[in-house]
N, C-alpha and C. Protein backbone atom coordinates (compact mmCIF):
# COMPACT_ATOMS: atom_id res chain seq x y z
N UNK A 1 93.84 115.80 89.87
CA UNK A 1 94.08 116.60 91.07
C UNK A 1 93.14 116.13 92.16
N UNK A 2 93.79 115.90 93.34
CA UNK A 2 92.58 115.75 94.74
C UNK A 2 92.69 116.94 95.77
N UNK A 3 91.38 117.22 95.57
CA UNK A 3 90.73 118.29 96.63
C UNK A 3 90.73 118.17 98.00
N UNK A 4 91.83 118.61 99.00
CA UNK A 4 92.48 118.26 100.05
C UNK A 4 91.56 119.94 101.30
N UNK A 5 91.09 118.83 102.40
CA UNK A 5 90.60 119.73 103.05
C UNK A 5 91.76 120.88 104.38
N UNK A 6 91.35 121.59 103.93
CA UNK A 6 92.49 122.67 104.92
C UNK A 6 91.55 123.40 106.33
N UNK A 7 92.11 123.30 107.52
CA UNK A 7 91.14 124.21 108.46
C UNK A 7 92.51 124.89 109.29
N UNK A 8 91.83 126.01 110.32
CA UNK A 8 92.48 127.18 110.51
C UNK A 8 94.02 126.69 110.96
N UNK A 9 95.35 127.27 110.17
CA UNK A 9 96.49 126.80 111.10
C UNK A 9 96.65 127.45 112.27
N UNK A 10 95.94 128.26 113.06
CA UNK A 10 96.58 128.44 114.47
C UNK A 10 96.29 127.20 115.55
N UNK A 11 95.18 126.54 114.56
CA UNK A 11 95.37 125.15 115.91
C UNK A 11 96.35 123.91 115.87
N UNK A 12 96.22 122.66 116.58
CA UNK A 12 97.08 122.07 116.90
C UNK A 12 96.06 120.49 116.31
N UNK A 13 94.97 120.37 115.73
CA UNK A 13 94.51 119.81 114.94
C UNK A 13 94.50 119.35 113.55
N UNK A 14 94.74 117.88 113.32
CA UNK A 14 94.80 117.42 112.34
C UNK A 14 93.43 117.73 111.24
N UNK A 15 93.65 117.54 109.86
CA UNK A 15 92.34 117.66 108.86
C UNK A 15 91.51 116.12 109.80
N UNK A 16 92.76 115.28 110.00
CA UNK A 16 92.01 113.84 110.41
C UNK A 16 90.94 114.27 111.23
N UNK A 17 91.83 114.68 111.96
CA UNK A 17 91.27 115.17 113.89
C UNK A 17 90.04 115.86 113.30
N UNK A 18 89.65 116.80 112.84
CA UNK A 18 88.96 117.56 112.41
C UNK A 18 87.57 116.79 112.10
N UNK A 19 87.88 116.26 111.03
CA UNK A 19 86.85 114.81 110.41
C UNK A 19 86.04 114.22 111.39
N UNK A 20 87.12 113.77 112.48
CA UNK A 20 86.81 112.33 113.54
C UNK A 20 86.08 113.25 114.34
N UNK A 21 86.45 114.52 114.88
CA UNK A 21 85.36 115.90 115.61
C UNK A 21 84.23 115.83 115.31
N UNK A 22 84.02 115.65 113.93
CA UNK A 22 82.34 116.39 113.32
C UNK A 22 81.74 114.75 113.40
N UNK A 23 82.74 113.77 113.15
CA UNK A 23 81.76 112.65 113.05
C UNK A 23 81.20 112.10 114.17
N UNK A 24 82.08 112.39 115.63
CA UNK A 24 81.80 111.92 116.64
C UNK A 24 80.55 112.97 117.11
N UNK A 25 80.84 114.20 116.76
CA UNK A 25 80.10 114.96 117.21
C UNK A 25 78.21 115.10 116.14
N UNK A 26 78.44 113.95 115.63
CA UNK A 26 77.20 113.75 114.83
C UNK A 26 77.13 115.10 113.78
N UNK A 27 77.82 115.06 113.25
CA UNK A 27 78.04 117.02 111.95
C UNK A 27 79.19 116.15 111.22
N UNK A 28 79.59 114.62 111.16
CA UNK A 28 80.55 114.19 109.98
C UNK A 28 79.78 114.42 108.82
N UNK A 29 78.58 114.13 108.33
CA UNK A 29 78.31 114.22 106.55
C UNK A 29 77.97 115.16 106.34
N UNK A 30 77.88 116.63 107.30
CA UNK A 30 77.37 117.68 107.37
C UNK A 30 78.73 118.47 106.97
N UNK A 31 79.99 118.46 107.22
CA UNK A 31 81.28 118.58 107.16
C UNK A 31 81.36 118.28 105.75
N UNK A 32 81.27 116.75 105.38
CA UNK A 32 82.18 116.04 104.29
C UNK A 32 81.08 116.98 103.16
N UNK A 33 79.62 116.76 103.23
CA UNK A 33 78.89 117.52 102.25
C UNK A 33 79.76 119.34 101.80
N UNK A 34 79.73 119.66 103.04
CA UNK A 34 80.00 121.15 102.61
C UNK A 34 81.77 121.16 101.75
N UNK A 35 82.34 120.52 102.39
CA UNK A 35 83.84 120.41 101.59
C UNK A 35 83.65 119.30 100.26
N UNK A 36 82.46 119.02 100.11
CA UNK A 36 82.46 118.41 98.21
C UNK A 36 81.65 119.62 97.86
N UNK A 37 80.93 120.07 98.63
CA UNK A 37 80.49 121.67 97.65
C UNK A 37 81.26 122.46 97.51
N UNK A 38 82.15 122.74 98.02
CA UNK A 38 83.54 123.55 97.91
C UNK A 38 84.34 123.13 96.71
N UNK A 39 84.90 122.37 96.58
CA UNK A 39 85.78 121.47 95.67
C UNK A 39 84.84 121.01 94.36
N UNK A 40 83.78 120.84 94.07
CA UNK A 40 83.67 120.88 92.83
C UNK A 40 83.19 122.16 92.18
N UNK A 41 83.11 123.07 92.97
CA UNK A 41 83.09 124.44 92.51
C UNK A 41 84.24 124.78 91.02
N UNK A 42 85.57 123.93 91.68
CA UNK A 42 86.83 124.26 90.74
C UNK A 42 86.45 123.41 88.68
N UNK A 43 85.11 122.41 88.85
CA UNK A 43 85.25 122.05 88.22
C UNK A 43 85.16 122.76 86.61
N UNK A 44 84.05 123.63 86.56
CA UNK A 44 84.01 123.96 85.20
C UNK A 44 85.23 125.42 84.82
N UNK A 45 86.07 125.03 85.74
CA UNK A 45 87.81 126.00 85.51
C UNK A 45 88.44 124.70 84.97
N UNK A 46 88.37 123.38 85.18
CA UNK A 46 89.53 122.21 84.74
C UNK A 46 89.40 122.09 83.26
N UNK A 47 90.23 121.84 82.59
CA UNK A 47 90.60 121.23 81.01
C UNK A 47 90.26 120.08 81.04
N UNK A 48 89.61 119.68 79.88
CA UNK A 48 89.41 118.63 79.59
C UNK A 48 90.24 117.54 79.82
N UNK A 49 90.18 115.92 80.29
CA UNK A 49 91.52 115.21 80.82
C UNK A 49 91.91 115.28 82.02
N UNK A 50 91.22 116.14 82.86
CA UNK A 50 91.51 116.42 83.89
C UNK A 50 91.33 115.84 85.09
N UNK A 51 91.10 115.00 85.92
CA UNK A 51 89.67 115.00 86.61
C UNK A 51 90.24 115.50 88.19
N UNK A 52 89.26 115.76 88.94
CA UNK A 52 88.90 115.94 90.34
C UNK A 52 88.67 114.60 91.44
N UNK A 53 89.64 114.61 92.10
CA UNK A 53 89.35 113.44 92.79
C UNK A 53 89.05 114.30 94.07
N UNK A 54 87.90 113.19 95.14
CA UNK A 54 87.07 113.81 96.06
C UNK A 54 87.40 112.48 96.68
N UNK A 55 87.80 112.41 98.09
CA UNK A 55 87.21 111.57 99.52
C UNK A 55 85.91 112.05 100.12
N UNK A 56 85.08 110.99 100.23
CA UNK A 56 84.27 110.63 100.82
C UNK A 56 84.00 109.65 101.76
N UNK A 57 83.56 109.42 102.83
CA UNK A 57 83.01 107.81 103.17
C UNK A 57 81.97 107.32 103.05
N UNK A 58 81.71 106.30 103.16
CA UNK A 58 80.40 105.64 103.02
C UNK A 58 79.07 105.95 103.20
N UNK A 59 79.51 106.42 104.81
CA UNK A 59 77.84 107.24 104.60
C UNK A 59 77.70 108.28 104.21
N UNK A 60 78.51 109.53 103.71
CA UNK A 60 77.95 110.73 103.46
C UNK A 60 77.88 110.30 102.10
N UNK A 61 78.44 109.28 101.45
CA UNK A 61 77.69 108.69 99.78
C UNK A 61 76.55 108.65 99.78
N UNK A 62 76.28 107.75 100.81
CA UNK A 62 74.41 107.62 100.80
C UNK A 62 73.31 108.75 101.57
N UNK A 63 73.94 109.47 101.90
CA UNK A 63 73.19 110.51 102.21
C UNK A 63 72.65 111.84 101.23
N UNK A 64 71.70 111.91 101.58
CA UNK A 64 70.67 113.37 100.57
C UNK A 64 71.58 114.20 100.31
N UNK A 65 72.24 114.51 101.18
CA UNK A 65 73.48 116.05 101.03
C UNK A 65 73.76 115.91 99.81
N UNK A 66 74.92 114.85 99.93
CA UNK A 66 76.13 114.55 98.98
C UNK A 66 75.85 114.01 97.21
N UNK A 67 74.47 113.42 97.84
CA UNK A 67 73.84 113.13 96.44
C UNK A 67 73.36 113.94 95.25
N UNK A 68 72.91 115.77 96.54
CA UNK A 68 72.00 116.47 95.28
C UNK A 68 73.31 117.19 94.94
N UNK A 69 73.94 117.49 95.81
CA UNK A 69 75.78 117.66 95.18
C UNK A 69 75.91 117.28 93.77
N UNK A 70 76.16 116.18 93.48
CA UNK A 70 76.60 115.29 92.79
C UNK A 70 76.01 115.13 91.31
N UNK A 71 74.43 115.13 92.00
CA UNK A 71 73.56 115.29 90.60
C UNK A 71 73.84 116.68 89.89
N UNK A 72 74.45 117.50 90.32
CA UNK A 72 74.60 118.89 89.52
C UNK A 72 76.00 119.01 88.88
N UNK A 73 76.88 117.40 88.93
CA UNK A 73 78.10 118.22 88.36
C UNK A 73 78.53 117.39 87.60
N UNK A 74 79.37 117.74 86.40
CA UNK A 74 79.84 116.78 85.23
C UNK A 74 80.20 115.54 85.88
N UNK A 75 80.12 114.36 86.19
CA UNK A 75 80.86 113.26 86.93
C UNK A 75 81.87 112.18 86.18
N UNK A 76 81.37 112.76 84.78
CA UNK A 76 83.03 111.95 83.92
C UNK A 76 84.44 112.98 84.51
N UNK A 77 84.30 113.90 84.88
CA UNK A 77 85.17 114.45 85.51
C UNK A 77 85.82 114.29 87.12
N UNK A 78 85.01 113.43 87.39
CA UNK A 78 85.30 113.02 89.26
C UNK A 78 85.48 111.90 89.29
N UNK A 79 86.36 111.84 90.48
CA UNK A 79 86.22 110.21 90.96
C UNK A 79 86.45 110.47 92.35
N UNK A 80 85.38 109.41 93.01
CA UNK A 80 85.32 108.88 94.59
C UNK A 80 85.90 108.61 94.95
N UNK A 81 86.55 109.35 96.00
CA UNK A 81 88.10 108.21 96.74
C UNK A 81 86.93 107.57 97.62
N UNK A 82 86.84 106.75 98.01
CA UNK A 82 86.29 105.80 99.30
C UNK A 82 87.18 105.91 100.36
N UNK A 83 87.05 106.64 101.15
CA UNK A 83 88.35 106.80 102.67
C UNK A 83 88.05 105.71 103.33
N UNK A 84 88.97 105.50 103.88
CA UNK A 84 89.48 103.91 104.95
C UNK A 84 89.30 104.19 106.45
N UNK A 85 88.40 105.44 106.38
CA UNK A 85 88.52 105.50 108.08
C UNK A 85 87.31 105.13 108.30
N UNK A 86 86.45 104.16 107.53
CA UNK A 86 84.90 104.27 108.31
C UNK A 86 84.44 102.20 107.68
N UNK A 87 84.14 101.81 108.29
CA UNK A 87 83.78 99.95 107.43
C UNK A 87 82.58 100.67 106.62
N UNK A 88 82.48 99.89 105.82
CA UNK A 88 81.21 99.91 104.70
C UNK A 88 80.73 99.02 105.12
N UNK A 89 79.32 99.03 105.68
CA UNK A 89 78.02 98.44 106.31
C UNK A 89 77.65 97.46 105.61
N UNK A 90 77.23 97.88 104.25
CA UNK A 90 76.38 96.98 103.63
C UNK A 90 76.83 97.61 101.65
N UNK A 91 77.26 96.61 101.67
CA UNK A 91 78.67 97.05 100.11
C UNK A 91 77.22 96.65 99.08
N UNK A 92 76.20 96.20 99.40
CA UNK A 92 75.27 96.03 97.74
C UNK A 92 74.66 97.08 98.01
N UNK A 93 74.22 98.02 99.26
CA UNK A 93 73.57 99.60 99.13
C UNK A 93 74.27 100.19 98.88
N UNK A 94 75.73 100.13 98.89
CA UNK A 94 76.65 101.29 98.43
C UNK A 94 77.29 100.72 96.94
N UNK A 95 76.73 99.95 96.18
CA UNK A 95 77.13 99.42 94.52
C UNK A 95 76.11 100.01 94.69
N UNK A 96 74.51 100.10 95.09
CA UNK A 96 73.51 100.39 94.14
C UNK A 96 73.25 101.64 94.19
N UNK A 97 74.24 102.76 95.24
CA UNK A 97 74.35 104.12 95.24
C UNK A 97 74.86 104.73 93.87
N UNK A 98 75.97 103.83 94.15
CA UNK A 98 77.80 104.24 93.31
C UNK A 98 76.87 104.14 91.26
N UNK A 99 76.00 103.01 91.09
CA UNK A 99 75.48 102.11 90.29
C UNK A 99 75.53 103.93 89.12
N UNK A 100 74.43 104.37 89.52
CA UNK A 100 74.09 105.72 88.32
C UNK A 100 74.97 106.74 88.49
N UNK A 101 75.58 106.98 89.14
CA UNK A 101 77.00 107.98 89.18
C UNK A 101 77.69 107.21 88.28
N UNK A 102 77.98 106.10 88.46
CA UNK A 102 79.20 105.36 87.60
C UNK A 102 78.57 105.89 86.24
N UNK A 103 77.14 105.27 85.61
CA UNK A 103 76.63 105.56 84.71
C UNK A 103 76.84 106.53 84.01
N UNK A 104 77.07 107.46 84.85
CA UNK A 104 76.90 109.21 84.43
C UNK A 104 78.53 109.65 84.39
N UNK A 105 79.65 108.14 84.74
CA UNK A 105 80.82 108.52 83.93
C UNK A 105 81.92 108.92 85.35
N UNK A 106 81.20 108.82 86.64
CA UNK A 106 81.85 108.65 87.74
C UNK A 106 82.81 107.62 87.82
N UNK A 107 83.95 107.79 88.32
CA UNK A 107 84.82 106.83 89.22
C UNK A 107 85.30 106.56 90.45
N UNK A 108 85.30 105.85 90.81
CA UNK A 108 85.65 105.37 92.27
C UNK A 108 87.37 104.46 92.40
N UNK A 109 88.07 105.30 93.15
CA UNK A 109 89.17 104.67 93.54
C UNK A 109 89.08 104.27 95.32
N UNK A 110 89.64 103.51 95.87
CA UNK A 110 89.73 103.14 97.05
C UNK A 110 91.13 103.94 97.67
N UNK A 111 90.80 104.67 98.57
CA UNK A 111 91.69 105.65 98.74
C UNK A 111 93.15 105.19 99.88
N UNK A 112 93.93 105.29 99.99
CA UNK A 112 95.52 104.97 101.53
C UNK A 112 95.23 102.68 100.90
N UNK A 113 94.94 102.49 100.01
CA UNK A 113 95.28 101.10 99.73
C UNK A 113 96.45 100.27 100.74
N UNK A 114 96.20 99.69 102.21
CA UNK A 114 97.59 98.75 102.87
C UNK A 114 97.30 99.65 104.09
N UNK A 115 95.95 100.53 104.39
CA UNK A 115 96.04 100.72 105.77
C UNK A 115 94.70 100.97 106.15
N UNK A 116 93.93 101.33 107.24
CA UNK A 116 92.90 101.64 107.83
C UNK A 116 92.18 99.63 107.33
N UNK A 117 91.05 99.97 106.93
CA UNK A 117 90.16 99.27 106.55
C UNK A 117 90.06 98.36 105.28
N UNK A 118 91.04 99.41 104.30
CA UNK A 118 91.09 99.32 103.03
C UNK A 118 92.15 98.10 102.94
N UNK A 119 91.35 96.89 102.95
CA UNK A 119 92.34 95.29 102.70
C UNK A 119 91.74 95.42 101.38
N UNK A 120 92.39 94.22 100.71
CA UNK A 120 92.35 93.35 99.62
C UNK A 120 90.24 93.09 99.36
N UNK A 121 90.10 92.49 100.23
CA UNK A 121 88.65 91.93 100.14
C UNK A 121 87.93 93.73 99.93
N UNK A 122 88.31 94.77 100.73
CA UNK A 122 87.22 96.05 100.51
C UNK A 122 87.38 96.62 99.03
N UNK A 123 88.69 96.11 98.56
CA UNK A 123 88.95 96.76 97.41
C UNK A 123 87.96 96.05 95.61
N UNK A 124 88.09 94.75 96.37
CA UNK A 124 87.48 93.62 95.72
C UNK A 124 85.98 93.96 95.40
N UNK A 125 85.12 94.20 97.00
CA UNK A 125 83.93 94.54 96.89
C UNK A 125 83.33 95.90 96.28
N UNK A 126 84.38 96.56 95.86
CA UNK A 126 83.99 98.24 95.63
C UNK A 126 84.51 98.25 94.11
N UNK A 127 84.92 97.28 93.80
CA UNK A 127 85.43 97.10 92.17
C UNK A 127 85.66 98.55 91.25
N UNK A 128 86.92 98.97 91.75
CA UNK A 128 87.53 100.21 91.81
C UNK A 128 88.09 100.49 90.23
N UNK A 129 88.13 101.43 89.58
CA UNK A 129 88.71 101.96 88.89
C UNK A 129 90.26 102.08 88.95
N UNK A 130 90.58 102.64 90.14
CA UNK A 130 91.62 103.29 90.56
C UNK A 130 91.97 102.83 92.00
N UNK A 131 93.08 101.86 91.89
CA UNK A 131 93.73 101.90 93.55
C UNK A 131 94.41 103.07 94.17
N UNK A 132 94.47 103.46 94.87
CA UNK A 132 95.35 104.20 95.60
C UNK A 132 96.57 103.87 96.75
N UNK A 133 97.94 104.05 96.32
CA UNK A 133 98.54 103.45 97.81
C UNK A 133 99.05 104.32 98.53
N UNK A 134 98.81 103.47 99.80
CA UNK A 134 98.93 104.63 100.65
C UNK A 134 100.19 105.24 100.90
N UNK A 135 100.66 106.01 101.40
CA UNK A 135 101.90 107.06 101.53
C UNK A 135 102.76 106.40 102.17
N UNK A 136 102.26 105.59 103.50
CA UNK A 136 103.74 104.86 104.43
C UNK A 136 103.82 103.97 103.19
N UNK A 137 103.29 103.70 102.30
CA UNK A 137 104.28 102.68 101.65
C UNK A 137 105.39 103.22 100.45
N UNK A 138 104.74 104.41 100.36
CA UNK A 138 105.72 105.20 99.14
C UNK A 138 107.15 105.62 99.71
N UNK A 139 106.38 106.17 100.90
CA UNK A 139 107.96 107.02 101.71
C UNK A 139 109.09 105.67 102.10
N UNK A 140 110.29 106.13 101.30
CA UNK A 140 111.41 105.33 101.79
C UNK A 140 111.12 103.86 100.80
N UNK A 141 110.32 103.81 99.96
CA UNK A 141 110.28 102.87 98.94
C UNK A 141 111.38 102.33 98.31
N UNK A 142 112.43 103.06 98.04
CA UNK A 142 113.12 103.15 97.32
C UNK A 142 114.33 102.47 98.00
N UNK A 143 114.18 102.19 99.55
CA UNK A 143 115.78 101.46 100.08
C UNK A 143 114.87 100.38 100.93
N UNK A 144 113.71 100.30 100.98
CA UNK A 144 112.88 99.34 102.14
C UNK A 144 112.52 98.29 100.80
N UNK A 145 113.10 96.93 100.39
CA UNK A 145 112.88 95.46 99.80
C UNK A 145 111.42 95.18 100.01
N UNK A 146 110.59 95.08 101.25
CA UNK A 146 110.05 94.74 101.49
C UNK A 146 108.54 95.57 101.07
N UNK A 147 108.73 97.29 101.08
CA UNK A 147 107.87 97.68 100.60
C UNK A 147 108.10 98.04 99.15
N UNK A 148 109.14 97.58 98.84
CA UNK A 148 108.88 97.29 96.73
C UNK A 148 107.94 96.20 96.77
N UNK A 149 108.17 94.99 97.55
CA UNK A 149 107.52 93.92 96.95
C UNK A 149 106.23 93.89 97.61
N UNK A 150 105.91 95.18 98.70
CA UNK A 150 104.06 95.47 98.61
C UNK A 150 103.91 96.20 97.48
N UNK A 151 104.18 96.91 97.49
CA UNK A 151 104.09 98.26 96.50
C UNK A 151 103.92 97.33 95.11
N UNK A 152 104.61 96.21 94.57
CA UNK A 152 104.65 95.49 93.41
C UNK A 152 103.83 94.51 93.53
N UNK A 153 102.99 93.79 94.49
CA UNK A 153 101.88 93.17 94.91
C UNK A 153 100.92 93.82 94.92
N UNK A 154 100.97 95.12 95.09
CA UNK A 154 99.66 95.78 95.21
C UNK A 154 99.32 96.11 93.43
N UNK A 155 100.50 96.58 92.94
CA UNK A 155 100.31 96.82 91.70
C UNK A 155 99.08 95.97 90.42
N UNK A 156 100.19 94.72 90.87
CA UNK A 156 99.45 94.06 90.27
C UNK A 156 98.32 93.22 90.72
N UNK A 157 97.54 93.36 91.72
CA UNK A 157 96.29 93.24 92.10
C UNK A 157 95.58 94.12 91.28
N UNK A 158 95.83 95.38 91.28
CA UNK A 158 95.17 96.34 90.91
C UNK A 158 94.77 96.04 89.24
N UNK A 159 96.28 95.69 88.85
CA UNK A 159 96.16 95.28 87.09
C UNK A 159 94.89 94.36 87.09
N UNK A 160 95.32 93.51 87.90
CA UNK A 160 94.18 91.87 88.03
C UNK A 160 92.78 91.96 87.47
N UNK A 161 92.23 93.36 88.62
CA UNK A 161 90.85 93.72 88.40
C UNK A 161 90.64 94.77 87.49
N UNK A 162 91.68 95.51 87.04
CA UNK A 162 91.02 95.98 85.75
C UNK A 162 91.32 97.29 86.49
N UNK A 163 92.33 97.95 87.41
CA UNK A 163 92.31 99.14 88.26
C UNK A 163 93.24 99.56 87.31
N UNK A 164 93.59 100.71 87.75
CA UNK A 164 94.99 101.92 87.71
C UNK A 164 95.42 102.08 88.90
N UNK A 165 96.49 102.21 89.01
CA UNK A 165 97.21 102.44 90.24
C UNK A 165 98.06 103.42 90.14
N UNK A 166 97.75 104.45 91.59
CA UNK A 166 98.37 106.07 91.92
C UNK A 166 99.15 105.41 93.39
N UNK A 167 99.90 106.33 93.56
CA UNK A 167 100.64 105.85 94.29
C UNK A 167 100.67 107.56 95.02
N UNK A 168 100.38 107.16 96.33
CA UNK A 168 100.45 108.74 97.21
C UNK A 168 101.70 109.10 97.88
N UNK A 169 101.88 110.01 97.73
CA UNK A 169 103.08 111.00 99.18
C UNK A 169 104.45 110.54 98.66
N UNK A 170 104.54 110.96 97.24
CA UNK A 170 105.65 110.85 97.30
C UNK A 170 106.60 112.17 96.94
N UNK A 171 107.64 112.34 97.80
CA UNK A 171 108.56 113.65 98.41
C UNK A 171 109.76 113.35 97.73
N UNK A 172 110.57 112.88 97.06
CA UNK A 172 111.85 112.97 96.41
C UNK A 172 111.76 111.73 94.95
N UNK A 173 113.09 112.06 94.52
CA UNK A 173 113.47 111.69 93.11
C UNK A 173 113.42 110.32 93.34
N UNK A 174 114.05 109.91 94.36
CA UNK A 174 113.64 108.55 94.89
C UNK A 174 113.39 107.19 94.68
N UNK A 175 112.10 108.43 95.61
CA UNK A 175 110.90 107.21 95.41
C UNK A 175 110.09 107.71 94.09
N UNK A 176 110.30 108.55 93.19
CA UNK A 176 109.47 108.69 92.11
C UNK A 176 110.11 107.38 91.40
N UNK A 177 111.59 107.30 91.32
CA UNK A 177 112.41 106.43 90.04
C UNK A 177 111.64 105.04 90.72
N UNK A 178 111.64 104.89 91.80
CA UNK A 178 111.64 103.41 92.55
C UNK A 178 110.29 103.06 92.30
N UNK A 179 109.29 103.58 92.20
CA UNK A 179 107.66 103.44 91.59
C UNK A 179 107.62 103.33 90.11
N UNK A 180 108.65 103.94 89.78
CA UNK A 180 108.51 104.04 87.90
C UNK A 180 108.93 102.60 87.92
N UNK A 181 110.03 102.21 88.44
CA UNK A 181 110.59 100.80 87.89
C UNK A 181 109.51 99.55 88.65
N UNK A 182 108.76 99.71 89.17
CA UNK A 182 107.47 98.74 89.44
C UNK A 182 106.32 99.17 88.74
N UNK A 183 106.31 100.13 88.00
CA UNK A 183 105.52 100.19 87.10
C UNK A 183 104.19 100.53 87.42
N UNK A 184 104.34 101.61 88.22
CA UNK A 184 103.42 102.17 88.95
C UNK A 184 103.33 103.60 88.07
N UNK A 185 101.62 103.73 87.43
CA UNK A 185 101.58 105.10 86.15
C UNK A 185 101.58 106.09 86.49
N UNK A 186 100.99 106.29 87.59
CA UNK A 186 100.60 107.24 88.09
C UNK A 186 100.92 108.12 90.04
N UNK A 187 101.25 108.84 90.01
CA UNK A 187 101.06 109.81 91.65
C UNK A 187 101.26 111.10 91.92
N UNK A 188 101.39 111.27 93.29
CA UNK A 188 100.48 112.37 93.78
C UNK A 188 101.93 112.45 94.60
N UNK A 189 102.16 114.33 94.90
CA UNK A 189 102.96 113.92 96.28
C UNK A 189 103.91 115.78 95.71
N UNK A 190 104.20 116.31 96.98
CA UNK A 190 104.74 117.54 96.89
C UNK A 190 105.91 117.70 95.97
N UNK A 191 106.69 116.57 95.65
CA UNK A 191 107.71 116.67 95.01
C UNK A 191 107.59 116.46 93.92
N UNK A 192 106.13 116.25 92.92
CA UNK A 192 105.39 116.26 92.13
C UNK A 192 105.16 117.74 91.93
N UNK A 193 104.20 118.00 92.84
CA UNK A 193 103.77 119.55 92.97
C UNK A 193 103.59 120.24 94.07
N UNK A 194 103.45 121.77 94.33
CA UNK A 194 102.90 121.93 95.91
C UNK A 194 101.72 122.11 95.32
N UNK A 195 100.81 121.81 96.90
CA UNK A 195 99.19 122.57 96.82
C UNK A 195 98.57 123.57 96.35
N UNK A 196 97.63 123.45 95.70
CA UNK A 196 97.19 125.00 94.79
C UNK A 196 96.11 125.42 95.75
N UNK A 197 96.25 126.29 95.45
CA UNK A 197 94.73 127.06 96.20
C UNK A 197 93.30 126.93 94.96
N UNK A 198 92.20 127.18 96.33
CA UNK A 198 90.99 126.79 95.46
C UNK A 198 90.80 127.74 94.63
N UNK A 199 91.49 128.94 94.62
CA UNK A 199 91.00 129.93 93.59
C UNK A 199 91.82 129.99 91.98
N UNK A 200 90.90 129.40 91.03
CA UNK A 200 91.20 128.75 89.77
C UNK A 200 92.91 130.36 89.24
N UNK A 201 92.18 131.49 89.62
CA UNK A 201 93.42 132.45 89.16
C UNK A 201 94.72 132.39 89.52
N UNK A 202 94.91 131.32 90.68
CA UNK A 202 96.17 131.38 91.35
C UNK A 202 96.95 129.49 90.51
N UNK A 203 95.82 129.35 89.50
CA UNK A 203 96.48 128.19 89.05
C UNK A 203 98.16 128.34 88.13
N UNK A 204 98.55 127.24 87.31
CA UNK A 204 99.19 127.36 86.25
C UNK A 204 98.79 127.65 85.10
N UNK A 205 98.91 127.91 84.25
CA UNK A 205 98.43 128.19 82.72
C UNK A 205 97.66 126.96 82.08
N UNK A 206 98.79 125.61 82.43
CA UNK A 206 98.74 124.54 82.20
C UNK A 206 97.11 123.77 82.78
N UNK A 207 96.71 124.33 83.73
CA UNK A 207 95.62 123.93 84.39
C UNK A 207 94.57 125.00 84.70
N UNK A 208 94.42 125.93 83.50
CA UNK A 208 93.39 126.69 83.79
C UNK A 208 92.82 126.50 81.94
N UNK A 209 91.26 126.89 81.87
CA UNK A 209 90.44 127.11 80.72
C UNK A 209 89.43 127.88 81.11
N UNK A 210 88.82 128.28 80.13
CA UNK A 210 87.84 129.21 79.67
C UNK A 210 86.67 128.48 80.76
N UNK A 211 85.61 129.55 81.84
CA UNK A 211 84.92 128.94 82.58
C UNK A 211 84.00 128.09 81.42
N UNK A 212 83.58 126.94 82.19
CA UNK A 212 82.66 125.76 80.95
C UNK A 212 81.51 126.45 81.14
């Protein structure tokens, strides 16, 4: 499951918009910190097998916030999306961040894989667990030639290095069949499921346990 940030609907603001607000406005890792304290709250409600996927960027990784976060929570249970809206500065301070989280059973996927930042070479340097692709390539997969044979290039990049590959936003029967037959294991996407709320009581049966 990934922990998706929500803010008030009477405005006319994106979650993006929202993000790009606090970062411009110098309060981005001040933001991203408080919404990973939020979201792993849900963790000791998940079943075993489960995990929690979290976006982050680069710098609120390396920042104090996000770190003493982090040190307090099971991390074989999480994995890092790396978001594509920010360059990674300097990729051997952020391996030697990522280095004891991994240790402690963390994973890192590279999150919208074919847009923002997130090329081939960022995915390379962040030696990912888990690719992620991004959604314009899922939507309409299923009659667009051209994005089977990204979607099936990306795949197997991902195999190459030793990844898993999720495949995002996908909305009908579709594009679920049209990902199965490229051999894509895994995704995410409303026609999968709708959004749950953060409060573990409003889950399924299927996705609730005894608090850990």
């Amino acid at each position: 499951v990934e922990a998706l940030s929500r803010f008030p609907a009477h405005t006319d603001r994106t979650t993006e918009a929202w993000f790009a607000l606090a970062t411009a406005s110098g309060l981005g890792v001040q933001l991203e910190a408080a919404a990973l304290r939020r979201a792993v709250t849900v963790l000791e409600y998940m079943p075993d097998g489960i995990y929690l996927s979290v976006n982050i960027s680069p710098g609120a990784l390396m920042s104090s916030a996000v770190q003493q976060i982090l040190s307090s929570v099971p991390l074989d249970a999480v994995v890092l999306e790396i978001t594509e809206h920010a360059r990674v500065a300097d990729y051997g301070a952020l391996a030697e961040v990522l280095r004891p989280w991994r240790a402690r059973g963390a994973r890192v996927a590279v999150d919208d894989t074919g847009s923002g930042f997130a090329s081939l070479r960022h995915v390379l340097r962040l030696e990912p667990e888990i690719v992620k692709l991004d959604s314009s390539l899922t939507h309409h997969i299923d009659s667009d030639a051209v994005l089977r044979a990204l979607g099936y290039t990306l795949k197997a990049f991902a195999g190459a290095i030793g990844a898993e590959t999720v495949a995002e936003g996908i909305e009908n029967e579709r594009e679920l069949y049209a990902l199965r037959f490229l051999g894509v294991p895994y995704g995410q996407g409303f026609f999968l499921h709708d959004a749950l709320d953060l409060d573990p009581s409003t889950w399924p049966d299927a996705m609730t346990t005894e608090k850990r």
